[in-house]
Structures are given as C-alpha cells and as structure tokens.
Protein backbone atom coordinates (compact mmCIF):
# COMPACT_ATOMS: atom_id res chain seq x y z
CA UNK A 1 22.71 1.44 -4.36
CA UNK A 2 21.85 4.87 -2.68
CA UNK A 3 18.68 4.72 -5.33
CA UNK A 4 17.47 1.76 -4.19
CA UNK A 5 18.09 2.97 -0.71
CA UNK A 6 15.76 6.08 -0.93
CA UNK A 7 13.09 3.86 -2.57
CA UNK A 8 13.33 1.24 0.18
CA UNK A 9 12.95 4.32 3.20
CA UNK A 10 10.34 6.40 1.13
CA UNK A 11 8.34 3.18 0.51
CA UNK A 12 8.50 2.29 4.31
CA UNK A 13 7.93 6.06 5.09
CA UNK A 14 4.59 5.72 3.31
CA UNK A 15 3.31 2.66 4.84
CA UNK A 16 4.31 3.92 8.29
CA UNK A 17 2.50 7.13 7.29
CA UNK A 18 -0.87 5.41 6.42
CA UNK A 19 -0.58 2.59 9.14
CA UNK A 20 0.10 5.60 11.30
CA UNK A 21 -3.04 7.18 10.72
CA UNK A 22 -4.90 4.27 10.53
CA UNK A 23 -4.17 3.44 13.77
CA UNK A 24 -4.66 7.10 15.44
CA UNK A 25 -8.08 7.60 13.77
CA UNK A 26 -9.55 3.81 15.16
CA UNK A 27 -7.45 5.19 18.66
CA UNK A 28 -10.00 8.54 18.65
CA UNK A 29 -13.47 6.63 17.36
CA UNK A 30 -13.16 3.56 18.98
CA UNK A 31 -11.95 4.33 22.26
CA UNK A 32 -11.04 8.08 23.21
CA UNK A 33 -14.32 10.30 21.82
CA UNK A 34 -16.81 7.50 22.93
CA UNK A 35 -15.24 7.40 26.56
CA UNK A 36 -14.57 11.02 26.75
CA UNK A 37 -11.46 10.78 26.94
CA UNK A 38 -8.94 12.96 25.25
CA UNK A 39 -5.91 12.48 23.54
CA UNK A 40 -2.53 14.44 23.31
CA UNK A 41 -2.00 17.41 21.57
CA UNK A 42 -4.03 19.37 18.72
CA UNK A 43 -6.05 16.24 18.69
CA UNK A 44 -7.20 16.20 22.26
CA UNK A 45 -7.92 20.52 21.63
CA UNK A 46 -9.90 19.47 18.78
CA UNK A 47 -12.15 16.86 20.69
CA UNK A 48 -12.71 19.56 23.28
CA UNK A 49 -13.64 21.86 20.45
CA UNK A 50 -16.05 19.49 18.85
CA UNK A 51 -17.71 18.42 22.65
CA UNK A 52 -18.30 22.22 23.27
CA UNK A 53 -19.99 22.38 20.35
CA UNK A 54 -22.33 19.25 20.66
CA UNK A 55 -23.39 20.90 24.18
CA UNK A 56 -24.99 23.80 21.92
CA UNK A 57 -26.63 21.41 19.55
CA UNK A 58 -23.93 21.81 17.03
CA UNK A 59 -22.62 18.09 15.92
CA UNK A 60 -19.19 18.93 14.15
CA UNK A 61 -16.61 16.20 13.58
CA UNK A 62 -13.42 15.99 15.81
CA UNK A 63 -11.72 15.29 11.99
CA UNK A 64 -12.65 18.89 10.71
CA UNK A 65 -11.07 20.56 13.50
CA UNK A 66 -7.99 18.57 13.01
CA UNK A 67 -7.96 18.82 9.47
CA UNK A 68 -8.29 23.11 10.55
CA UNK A 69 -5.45 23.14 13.02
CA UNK A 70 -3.24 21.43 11.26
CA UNK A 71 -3.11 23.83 7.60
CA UNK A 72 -1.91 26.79 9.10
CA UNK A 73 0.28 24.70 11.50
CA UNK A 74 2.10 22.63 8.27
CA UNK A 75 2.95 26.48 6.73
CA UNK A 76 5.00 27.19 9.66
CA UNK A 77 6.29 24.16 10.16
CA UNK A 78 7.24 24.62 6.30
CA UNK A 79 9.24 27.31 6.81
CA UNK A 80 10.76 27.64 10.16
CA UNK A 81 11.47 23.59 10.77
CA UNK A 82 12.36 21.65 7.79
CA UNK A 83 10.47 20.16 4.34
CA UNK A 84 10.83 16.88 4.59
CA UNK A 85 9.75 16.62 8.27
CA UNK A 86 6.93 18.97 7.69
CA UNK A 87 5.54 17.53 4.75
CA UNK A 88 5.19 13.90 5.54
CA UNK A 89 3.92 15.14 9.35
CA UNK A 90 1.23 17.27 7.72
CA UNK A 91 0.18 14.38 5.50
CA UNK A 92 0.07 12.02 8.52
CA UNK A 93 -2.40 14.97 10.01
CA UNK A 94 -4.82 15.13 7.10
CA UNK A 95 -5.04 11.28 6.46
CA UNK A 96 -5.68 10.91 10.27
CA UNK A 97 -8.40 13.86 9.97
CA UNK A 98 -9.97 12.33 7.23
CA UNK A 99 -9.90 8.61 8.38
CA UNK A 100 -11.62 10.30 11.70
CA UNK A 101 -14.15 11.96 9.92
CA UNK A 102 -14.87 8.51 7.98
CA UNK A 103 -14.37 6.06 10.36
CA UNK A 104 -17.64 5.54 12.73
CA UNK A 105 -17.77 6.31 16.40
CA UNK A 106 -18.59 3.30 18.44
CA UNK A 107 -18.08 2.64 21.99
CA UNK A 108 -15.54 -0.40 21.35
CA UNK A 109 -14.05 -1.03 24.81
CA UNK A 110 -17.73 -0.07 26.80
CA UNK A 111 -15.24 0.83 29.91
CA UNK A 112 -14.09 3.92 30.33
CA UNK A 113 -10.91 2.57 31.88
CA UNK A 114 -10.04 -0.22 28.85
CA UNK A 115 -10.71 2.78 26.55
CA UNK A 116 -8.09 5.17 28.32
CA UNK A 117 -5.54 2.38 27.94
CA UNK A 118 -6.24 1.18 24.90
CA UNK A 119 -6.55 4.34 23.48
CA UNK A 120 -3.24 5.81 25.20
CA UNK A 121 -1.58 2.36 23.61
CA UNK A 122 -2.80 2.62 19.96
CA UNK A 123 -2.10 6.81 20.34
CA UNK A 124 1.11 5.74 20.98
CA UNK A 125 2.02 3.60 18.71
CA UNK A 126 0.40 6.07 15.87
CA UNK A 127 3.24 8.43 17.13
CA UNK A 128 6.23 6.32 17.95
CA UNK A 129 6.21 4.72 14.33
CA UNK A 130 6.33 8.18 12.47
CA UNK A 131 9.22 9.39 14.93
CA UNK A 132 11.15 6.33 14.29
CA UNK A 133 10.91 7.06 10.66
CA UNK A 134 12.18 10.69 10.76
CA UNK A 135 8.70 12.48 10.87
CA UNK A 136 5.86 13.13 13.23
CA UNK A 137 1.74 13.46 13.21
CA UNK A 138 2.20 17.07 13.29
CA UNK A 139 -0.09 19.04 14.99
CA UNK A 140 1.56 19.89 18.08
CA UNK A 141 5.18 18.38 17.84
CA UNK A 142 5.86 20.97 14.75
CA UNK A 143 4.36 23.56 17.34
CA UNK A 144 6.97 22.52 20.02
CA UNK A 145 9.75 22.49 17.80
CA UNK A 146 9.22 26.09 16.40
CA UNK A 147 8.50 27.12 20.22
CA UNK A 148 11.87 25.32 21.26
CA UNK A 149 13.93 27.18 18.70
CA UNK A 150 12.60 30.48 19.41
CA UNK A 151 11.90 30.24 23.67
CA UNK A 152 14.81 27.85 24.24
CA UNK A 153 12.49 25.57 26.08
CA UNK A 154 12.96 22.19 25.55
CA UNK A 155 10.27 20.10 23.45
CA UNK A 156 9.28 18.04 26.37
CA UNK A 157 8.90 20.81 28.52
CA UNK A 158 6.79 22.06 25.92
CA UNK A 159 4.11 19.03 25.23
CA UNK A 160 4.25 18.86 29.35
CA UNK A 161 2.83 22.04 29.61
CA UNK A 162 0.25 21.90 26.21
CA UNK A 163 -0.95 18.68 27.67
CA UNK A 164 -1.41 19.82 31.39
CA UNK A 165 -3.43 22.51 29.32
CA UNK A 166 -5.61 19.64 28.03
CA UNK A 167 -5.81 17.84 31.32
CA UNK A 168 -7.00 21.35 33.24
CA UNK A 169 -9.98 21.61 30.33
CA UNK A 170 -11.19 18.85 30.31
CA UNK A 171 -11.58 18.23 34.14
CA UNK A 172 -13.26 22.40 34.19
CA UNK A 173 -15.34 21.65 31.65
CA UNK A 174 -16.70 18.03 31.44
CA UNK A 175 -15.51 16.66 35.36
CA UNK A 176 -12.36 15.90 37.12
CA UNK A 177 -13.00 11.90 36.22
CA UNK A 178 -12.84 12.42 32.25
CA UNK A 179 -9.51 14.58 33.06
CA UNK A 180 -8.34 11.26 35.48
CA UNK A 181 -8.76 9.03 32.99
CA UNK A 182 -7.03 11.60 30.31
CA UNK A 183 -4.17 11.48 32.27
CA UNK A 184 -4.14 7.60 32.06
CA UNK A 185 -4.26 7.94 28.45
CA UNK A 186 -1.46 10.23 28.18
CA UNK A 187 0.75 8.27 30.66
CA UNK A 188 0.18 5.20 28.49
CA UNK A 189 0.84 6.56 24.90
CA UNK A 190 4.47 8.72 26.58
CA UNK A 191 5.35 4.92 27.97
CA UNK A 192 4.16 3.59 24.36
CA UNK A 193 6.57 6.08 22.39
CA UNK A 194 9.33 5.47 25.02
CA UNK A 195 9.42 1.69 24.47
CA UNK A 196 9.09 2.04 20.83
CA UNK A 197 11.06 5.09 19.68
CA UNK A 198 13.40 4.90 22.72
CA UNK A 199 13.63 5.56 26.55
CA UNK A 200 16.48 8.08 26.44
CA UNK A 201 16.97 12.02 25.25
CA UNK A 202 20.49 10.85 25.05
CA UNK A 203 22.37 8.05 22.96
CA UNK A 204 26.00 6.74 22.62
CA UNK A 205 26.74 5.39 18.78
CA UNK A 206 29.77 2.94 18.06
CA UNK A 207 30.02 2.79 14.80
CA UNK A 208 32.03 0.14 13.50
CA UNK A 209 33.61 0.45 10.08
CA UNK A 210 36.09 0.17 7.56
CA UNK A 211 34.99 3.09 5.10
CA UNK A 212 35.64 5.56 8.17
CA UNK A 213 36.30 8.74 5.99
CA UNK A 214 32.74 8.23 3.63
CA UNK A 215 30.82 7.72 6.91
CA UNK A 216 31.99 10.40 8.57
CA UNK A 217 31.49 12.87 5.93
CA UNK A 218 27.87 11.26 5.53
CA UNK A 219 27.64 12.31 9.56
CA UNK A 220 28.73 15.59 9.44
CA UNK A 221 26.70 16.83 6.83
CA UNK A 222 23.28 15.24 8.80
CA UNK A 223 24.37 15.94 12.21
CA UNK A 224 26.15 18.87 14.26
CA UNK A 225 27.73 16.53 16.65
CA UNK A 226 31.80 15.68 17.65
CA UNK A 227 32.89 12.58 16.28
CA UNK A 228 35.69 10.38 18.16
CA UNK A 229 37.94 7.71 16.11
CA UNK A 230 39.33 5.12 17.46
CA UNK A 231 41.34 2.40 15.90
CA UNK A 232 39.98 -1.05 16.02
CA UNK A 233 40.94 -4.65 14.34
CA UNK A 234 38.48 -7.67 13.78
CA UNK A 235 39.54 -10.35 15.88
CA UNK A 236 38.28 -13.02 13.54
CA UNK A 237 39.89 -11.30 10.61
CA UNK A 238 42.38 -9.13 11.81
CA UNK A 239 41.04 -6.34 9.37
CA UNK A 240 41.84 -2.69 9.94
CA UNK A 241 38.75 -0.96 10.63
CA UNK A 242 37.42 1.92 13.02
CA UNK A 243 35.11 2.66 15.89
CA UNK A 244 33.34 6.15 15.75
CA UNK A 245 31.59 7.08 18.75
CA UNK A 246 28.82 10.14 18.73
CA UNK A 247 26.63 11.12 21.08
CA UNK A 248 23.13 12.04 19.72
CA UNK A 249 19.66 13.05 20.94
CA UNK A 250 16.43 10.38 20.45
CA UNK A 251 15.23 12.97 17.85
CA UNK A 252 18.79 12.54 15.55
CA UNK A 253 18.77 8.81 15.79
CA UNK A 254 16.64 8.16 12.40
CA UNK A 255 19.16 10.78 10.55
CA UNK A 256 22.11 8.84 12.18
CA UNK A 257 20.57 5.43 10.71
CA UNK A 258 20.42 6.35 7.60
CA UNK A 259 23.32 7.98 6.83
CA UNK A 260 25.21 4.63 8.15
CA UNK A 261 23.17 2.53 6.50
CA UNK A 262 23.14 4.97 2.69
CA UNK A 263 26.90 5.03 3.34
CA UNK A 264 28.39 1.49 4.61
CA UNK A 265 25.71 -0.84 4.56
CA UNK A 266 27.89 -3.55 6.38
CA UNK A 267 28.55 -1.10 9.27
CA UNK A 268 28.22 -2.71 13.29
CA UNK A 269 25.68 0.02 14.87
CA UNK A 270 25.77 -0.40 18.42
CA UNK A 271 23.77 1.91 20.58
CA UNK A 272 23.56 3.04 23.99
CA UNK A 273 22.07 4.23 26.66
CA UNK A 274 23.56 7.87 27.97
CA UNK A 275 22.97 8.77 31.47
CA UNK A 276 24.60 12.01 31.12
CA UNK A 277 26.86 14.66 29.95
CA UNK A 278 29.94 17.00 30.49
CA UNK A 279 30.81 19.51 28.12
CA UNK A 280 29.25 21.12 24.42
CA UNK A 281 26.41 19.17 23.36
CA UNK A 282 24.47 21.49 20.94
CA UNK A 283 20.66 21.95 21.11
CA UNK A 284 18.60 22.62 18.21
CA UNK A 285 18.87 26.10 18.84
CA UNK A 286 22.45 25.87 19.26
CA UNK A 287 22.56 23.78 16.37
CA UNK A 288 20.51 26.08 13.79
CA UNK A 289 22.81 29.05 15.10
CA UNK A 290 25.70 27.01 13.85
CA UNK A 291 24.39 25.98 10.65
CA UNK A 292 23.42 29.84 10.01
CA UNK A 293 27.35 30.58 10.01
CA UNK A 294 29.47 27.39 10.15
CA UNK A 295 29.94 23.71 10.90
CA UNK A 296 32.07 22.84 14.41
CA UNK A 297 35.40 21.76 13.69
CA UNK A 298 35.16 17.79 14.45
C-alpha cells in the first residue's frame, strides 16, 4: 500500500514538474519577454540580464541565464534546505530554462496589458502546482528559504523585497510603464498561487480517524507541530474514532497530506482557515533549532 502510494505521488510529482515548466516557459515567450514585461524572481533578473545585453548588440537567451542562476542556487539549496525539495525544484528550473531557450518568442497577446495578465496567470499557475506538490521552481524561493533560516525574516517578506528589486529595475532602466505593467503581472500570479495553493499562512486540520496512534506518529515525524485529541463517535455508526486538530503553515500542508493519506487512507481531512494565533507556533528557524537537539513533547 505505502508502495503504491509513493509511485502514485512521484508519478504526479513528475507530471506537475513538466506541466509546470511547460507552462512557465510559454508564460515568458509568449507573453512576458515580447511585452517587456518581467516576471518574479530569478526569472524576471534573468530577462533584465538578457535585455541589457540586447541593448549592446549581444542577443543571449533569457533560458541561459536561468539555466546559470539556478546551478549554484540548487547546491545550496542542497545542503542548507532539504533533498527532496531541492532536487525536484532545480529540475523544474532547468526544464523551464531549456523549454525557454527552445520555445520561440512571439508576441501572442499583441497588448501589453493582456500579456501582463496572462502572463502573471500562467506564472502563477507554473508556481502554485509545484507548491501544492511539496516542491517549488527554484530559483528564488530556495533563496528565500535559506535567507529566512539564517536572517529570521519571513519568506514573504523576502520575495516582497527581491521583487520590489525587480520592479525598481525595470522602471530605471527600460521606463516606469514596463515596471507598471510588471507590477500587474506580479499582482496576478501572488492572486494565482493564493487561489490555487491557498489564501492563508495559517491552517486548522481536523483529522478524523480511527487509527489515531499510526497517524499521529506519521505527524510527528513530518511536522514540529502540537497535536490535540479529542474523542469523537460516528453518528451513523456509533464507531469510536478521534479528531486531531493541528495547526500548520500553507508551506506544511503537502507534508500533512501525505502523511494522512500514506497512513489512514479513509481519514476525514477537514481544513480551515486560521485568522490567528496565541501561544508557541514554531517557525522554520525555530523548527530546524528543534530538530538539531530534540522533538517538542506533544
């Protein structure tokens, strides 16, 4: 069972990885380089890049510079943020840098407004997908996350400020419109990832089971979070079971999925929609302390 499980996720893991970079190469041809319009992150640094150059008479493809960011960016995210999240992000990266490299420009949208949406939506939607699925596009989401766990900022403050950084470039170097409709762009792929990943840094999980003990061993050893327990009977039934209730970031939710799902596939998932917060709720700085010396008592 847990077998087939693993082959079912890795085989949607790949197909999410391709579709993924499908989707964010067409986003940068099609719509973004052709407007001017730049995307989020190491991608929008590398179209800058590659328009600097073209002003000198230097055509170099926005693919190569991605492709160039991204190698020495997937070696630290190697060691100081995880394997498995690393390596499928990095392969997301090169796929995407080779697709763009492949894949011909053409001015799809021929206004510069449709391509700032358009492009913001299928941007989006080439991120969301890989978050859902427990990875990223790398580039600069492994950046944020090493940055978070060694400034204590948090990742959104992060991508805020690296994506002002784009905004300010683009509107010094090519005009104040091309950074208008960047910002456009940007709004639409965050509101893209929101509605697809989801809306809130903070969820409630009620977990409702009757193999209470396997699942929450399954959730402590993926998560650092308190677990509550309370008793609950089916009201058709009137079988013993359990409710756990954990409260988890948007980043844990994939890891929280799957260990329900590996563990008690007939398990009632219901999740919500956390305001806010009183009391210990570990970062992932917190949370990498911990594991460095020893799991919470739950």
């Amino acid at each position: 069972m847990r077998m087939a499980l693993e082959k079912d996720q890795m085989g949607r893991q790949i197909l999410v990885l391709i579709g993924s970079a499908v989707i964010s190469a067409i986003a940068l041809n099609e719509f973004l380089i052709p407007g001017k319009i730049f995307s989020a992150g190491i991608n929008g640094i590398s179209q800058i890049l590659a328009m600097l150059l073209q002003m000198v008479g230097l055509h170099v493809n926005t693919g190569w510079f991605i492709l160039l960011f991204n190698v020495p960016i997937g070696l630290l995210g190697w060691f100081k943020v995880g394997r498995g999240f690393t390596f499928y992000s990095i392969l997301v990266a090169i796929f995407t840098s080779i697709l763009t490299i492949v894949i011909p420009v053409e001015f799809v949208a021929h206004n510069t407004l449709l391509a700032a949406l358009f492009g913001g939506i299928l941007t989006g939607i080439g991120v969301a997908y890989p978050l859902k699925y427990g990875f990223s596009t790398g580039g600069m989401d492994i950046v944020a996350v090493v940055l978070e766990k060694t400034t204590g900022r948090t990742i959104g403050t992060l991508m805020l400020m690296i994506n002002l950084g784009i905004v300010l470039i683009a509107g010094g170097l090519f005009g104040w419109e091309s950074a208008l409709y960047t910002i456009i762009s940007i709004y639409a792929m965050s509101r893209v990832v929101d509605s697809i990943h989801t809306r809130h840094q903070k969820l409630t999980a009620f977990i409702v089971t009757q193999q209470q003990d396997a699942v929450i061993e399954a959730l402590s050893s993926t998560l650092i979070r308190g677990i509550t327990i309370m008793p609950a009977v089916g009201a058709y039934r009137r079988q013993d079971s359990a409710v756990l209730m954990v409260v988890i970031s948007r980043y844990e939710l994939y890891a929280l999925e799957h260990a329900v799902k590996e563990t008690d596939p007939h398990a009632f998932v219901n999740l919500v929609n956390t305001i806010d917060i009183e009391g210990n709720f570990y970062n992932e700085t917190e949370q990498l302390k911990i594991r460095q010396t020893e799991r919470p008592q739950q």
